[in-house]
C-alpha atoms as a PDB file:
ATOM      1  CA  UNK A   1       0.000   0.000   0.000  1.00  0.00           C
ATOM      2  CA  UNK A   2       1.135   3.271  -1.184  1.00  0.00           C
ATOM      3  CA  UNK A   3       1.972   6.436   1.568  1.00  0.00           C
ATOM      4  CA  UNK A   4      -0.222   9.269   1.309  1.00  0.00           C
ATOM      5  CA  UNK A   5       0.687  12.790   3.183  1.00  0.00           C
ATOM      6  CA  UNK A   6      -2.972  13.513   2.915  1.00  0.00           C
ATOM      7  CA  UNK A   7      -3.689  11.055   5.632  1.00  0.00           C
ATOM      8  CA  UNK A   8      -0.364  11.195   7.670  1.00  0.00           C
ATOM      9  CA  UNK A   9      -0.484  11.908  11.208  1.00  0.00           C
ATOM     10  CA  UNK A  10       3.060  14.200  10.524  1.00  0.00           C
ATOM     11  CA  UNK A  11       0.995  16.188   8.100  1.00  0.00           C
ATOM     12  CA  UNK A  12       0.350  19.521   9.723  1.00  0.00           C
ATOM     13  CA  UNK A  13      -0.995  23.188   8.129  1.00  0.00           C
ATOM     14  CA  UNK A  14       0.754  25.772   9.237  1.00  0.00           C
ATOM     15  CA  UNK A  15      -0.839  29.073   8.050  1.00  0.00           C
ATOM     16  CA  UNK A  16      -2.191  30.048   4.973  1.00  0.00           C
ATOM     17  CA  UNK A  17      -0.790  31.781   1.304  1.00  0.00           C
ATOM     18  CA  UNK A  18      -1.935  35.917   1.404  1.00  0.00           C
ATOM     19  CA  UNK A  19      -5.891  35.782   0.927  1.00  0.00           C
ATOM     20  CA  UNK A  20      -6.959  38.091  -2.308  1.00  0.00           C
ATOM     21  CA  UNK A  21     -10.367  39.987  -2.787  1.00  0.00           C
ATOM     22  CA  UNK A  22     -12.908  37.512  -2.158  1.00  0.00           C
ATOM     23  CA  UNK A  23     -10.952  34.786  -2.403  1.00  0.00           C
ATOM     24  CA  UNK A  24      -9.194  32.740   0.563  1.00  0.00           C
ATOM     25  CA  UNK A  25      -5.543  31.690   0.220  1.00  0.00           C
ATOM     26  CA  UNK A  26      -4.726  28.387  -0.053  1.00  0.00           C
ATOM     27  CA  UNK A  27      -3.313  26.706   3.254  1.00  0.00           C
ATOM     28  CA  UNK A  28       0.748  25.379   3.664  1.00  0.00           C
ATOM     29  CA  UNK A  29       1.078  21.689   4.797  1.00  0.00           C
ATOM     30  CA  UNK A  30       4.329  20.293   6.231  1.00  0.00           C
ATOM     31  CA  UNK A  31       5.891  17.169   7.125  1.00  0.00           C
ATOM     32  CA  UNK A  32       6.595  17.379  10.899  1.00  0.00           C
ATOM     33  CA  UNK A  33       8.286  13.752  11.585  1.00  0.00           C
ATOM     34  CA  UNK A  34      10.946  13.672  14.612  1.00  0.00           C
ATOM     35  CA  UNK A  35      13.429  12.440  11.374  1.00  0.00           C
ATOM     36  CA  UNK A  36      12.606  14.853   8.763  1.00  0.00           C
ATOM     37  CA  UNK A  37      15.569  17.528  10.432  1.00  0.00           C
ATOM     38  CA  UNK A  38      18.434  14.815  10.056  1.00  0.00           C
ATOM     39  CA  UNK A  39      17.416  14.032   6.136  1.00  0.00           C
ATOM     40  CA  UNK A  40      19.495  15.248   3.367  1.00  0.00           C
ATOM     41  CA  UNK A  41      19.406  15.536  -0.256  1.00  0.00           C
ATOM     42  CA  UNK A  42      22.169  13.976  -2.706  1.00  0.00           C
ATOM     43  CA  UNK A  43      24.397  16.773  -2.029  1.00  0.00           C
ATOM     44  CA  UNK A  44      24.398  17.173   1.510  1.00  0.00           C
ATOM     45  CA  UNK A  45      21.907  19.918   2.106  1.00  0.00           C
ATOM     46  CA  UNK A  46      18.892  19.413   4.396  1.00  0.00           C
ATOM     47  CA  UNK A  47      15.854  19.080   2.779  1.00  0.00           C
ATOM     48  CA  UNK A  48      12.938  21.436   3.116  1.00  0.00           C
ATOM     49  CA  UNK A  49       9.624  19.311   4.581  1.00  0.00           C
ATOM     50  CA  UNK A  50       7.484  21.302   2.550  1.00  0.00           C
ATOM     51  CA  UNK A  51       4.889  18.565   1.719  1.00  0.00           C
ATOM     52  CA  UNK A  52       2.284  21.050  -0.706  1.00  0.00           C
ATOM     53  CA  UNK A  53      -0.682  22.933  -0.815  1.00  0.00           C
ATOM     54  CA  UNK A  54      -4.367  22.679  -0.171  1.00  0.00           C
ATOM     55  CA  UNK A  55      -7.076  24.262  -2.622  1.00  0.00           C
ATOM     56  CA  UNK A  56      -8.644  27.644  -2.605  1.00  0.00           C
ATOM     57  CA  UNK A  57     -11.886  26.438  -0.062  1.00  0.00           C
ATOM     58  CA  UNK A  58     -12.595  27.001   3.550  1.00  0.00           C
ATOM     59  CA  UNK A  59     -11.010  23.766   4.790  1.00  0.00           C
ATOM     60  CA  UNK A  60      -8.337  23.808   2.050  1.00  0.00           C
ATOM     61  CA  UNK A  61      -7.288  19.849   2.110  1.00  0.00           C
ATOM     62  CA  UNK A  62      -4.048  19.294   0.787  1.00  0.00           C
ATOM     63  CA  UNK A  63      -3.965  18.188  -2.717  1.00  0.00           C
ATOM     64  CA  UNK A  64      -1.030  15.820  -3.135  1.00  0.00           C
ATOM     65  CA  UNK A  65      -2.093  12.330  -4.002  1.00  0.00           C
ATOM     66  CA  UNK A  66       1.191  10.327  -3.077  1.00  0.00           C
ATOM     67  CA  UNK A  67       3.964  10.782  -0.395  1.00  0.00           C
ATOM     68  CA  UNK A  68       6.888  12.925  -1.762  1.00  0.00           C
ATOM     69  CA  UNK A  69      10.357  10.819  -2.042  1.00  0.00           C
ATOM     70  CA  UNK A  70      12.219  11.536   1.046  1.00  0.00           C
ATOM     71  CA  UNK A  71       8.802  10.693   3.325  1.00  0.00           C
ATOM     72  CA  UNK A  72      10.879   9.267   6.528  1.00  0.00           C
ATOM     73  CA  UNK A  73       7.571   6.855   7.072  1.00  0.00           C
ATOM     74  CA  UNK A  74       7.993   5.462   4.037  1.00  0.00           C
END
């Protein structure tokens, strides 16, 4: 069974994209796992946990289908 970030527990929104006219921004999600800090690309670098966005509603649920490729709970 495939990981999904939509239904991970490490998931989290943290604030929202600047809201325009009549329109709501769309919210920020995150991956907030205890291992996601020590994880580094191919160079070296620490990654950024950015996970993706949500849509342009109210609740703004995140939109990413999958788990991205460095997903420690994978």
């Amino acid at each position: 069974m495939k990981r999904q970030c939509k239904y991970c527990n490490f998931c989290k929104e943290q604030g929202r994209m600047q809201s325009q006219r009549n329109r709501l921004g769309r919210k920020k999600y995150y991956c907030v796992h205890p291992e996601t800090k020590d994880l580094t690309d191919d160079r070296g670098r620490p990654i950024y946990n950015f996970v993706g966005f949500g849509d342009m509603t109210y609740p703004s649920p995140l939109t990413l289908k999958t788990s991205k490729k460095w997903c420690p709970a994978k």
